[in-house]
Protein backbone atom coordinates (compact mmCIF):
# COMPACT_ATOMS: atom_id res chain seq x y z
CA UNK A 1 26.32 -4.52 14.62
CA UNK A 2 27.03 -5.38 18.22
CA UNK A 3 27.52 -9.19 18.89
CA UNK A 4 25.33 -8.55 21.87
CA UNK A 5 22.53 -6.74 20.02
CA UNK A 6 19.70 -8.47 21.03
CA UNK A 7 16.63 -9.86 18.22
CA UNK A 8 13.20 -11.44 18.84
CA UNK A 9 14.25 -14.34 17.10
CA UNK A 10 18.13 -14.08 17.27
CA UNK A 11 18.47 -18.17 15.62
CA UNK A 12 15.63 -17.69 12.88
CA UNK A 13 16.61 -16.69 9.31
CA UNK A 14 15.33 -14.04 7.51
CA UNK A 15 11.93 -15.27 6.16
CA UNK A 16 11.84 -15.75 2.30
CA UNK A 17 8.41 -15.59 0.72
CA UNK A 18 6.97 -19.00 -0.31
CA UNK A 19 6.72 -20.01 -3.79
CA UNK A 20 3.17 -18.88 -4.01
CA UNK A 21 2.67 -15.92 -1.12
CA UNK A 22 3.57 -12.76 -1.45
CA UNK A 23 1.63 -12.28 1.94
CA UNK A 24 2.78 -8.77 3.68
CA UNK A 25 5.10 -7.39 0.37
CA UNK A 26 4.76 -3.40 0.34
CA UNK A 27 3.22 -2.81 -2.78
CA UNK A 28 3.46 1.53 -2.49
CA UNK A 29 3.36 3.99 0.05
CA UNK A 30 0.34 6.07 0.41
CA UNK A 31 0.58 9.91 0.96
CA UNK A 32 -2.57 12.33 1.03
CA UNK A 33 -2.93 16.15 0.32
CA UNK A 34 -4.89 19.04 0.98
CA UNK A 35 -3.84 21.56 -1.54
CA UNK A 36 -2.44 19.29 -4.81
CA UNK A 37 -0.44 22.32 -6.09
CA UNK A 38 1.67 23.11 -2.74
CA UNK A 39 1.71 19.17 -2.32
CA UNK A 40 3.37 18.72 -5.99
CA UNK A 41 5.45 21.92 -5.60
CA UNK A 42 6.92 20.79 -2.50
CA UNK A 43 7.72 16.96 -3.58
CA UNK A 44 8.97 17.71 -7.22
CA UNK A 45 11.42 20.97 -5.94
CA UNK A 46 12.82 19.60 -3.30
CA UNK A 47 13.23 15.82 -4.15
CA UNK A 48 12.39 15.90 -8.34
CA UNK A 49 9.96 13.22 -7.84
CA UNK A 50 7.87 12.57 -11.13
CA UNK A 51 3.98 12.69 -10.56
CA UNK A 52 1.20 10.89 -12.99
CA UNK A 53 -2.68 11.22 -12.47
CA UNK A 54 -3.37 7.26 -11.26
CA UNK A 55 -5.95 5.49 -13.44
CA UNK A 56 -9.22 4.55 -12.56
CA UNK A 57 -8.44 1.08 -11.19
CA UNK A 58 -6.37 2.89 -8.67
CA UNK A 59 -7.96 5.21 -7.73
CA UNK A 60 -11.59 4.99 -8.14
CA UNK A 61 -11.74 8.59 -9.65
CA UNK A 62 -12.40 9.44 -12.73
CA UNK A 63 -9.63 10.95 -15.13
CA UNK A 64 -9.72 15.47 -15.23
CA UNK A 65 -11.26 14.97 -11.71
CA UNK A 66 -10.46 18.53 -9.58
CA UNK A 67 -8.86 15.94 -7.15
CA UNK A 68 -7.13 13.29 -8.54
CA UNK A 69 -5.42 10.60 -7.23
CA UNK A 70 -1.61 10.54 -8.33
CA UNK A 71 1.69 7.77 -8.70
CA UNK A 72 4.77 9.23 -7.59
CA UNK A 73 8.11 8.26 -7.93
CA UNK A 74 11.33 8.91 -7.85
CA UNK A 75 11.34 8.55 -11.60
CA UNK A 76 9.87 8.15 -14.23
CA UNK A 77 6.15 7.52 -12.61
CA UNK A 78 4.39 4.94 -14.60
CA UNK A 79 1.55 3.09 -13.91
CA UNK A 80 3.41 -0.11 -12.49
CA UNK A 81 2.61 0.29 -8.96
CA UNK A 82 5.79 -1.26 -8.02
CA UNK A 83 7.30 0.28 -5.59
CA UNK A 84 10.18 -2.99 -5.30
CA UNK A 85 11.91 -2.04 -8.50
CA UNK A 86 15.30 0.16 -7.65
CA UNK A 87 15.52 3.97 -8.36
CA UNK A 88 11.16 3.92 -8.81
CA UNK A 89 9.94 3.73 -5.49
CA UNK A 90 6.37 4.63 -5.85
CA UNK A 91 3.81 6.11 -4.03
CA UNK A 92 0.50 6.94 -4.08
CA UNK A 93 -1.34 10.21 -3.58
CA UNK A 94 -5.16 10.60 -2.57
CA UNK A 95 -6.95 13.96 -1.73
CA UNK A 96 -8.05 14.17 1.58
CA UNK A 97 -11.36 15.93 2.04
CA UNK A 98 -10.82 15.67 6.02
CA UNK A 99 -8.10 14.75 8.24
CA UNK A 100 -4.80 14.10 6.31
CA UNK A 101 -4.75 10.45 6.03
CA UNK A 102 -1.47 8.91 8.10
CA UNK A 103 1.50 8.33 6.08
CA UNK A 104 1.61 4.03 5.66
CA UNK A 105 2.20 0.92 3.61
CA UNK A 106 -0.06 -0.63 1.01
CA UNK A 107 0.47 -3.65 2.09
CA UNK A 108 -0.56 -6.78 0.02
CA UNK A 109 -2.01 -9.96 2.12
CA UNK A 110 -2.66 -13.24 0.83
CA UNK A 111 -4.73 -14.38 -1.90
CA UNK A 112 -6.20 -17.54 -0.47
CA UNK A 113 -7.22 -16.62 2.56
CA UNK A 114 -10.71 -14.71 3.61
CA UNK A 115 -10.11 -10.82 3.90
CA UNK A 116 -11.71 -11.66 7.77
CA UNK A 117 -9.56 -13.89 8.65
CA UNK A 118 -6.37 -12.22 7.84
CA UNK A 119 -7.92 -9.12 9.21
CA UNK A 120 -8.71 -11.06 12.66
CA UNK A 121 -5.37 -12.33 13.01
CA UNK A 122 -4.32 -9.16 12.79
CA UNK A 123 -6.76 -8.02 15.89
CA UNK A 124 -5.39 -10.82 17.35
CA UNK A 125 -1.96 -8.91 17.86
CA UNK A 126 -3.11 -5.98 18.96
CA UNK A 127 -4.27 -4.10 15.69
CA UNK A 128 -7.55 -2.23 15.18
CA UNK A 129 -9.94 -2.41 12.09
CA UNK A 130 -10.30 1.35 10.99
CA UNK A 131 -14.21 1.76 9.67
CA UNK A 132 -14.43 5.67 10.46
CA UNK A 133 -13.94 7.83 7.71
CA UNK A 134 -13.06 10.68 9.85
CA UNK A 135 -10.09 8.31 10.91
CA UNK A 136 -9.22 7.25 7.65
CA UNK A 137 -10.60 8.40 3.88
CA UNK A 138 -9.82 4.92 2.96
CA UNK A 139 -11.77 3.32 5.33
CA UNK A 140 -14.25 0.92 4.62
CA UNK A 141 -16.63 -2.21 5.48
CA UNK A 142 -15.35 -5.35 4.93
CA UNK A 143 -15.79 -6.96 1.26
CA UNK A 144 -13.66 -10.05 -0.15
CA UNK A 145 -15.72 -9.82 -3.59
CA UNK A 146 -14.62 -6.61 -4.82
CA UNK A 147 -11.31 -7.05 -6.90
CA UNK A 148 -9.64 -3.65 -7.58
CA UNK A 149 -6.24 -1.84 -6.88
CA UNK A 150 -7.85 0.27 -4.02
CA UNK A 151 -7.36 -0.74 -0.44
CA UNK A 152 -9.91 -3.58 0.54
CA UNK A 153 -9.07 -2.35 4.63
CA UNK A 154 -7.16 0.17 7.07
CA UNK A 155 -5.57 -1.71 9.68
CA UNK A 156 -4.05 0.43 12.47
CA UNK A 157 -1.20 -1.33 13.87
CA UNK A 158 -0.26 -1.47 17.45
CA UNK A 159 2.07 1.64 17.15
CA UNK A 160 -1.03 3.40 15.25
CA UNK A 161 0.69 3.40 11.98
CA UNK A 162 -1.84 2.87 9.15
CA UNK A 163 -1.52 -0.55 6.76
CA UNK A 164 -3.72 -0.17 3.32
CA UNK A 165 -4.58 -4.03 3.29
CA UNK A 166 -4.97 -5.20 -0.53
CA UNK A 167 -6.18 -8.41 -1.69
CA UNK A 168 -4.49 -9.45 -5.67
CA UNK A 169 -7.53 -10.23 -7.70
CA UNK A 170 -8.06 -14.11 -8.47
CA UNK A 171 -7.21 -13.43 -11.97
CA UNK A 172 -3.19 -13.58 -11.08
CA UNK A 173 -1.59 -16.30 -12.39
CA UNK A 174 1.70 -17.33 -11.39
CA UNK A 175 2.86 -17.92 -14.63
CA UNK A 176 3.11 -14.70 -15.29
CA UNK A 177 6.30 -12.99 -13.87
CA UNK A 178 5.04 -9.91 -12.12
CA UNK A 179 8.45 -8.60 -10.60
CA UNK A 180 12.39 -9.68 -10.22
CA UNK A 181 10.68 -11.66 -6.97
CA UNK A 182 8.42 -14.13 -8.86
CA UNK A 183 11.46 -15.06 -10.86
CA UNK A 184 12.08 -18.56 -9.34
């Protein structure tokens, strides 16, 4: 790198998450398809990614369903969801019955704070709240209660890219390791 490469914050370290926030960590990336077959045919010949119908939890459909939602990875697909551990980067696959839904990040925010209020910060940088299903399958109204692996919000940043907001269910413990990151 060029000693006159210029940052936004050229004196600030690289942030480290705090003991307790995992605010903003990728979780998986979320991909959608029209035609499973050609989608599967494309992604295991060319890159040999593994593929696994997603559970429930994930994906809100039921298992045999004509469209399933699917975990991909570079190998073996499991259902971990972790798309942090090396060689398995994960993603996530959803039919789209419309417009193909934009390639982005789901993106987990924090815990302790209201869905709104993370949510309006994020207006408050220039992001939009996606509510139109024609703009997003994913979309959907606003609700903290509902504890799930499915997005809980589509945030379009300012570049348009897509962010898959999700909310950990209050049931984590941080006792529990979850991944090498949580190790303290």
């Amino acid at each position: 790198m060029s000693e006159k490469a210029i940052y936004p914050n050229p004196n600030r370290a690289p942030k480290k998450f705090t003991a307790k926030s995992l605010h903003g960590r990728t979780r998986v990336m979320i991909f959608s398809y029209k035609d499973l077959h050609r989608f599967q045919n494309f992604y295991i010949k060319v890159f040999g990614w593994d593929m696994i119908e997603a559970p429930i939890a994930l994906s809100g459909i039921p298992a045999g369903d004509s469209h399933p939602g699917m975990i991909i990875a570079t190998g073996p697909a499991q259902y971990d969801y972790e798309g942090v551990t090396p060689g398995h980067m994960n993603a996530y696959v959803i039919h789209a019955p419309g417009a193909l839904e934009k390639i982005g990040a789901f993106t987990e925010i924090d815990m302790e704070a209201p869905l709104e209020e993370t949510i309006h910060k994020m207006l408050d940088h220039g992001a939009k709240l996606v509510l139109d299903k024609n703009v997003s399958t994913l979309a959907k109204p606003l609700d903290d209660s509902k504890q799930s692996w499915e997005p809980h919000a589509v945030i379009e940043d300012p570049a348009g890219n897509h962010l898959y907001l999700w909310k950990c269910p209050s049931s984590r413990t941080w006792d529990e390791l979850e991944t090498e990151y949580d190790i303290p």
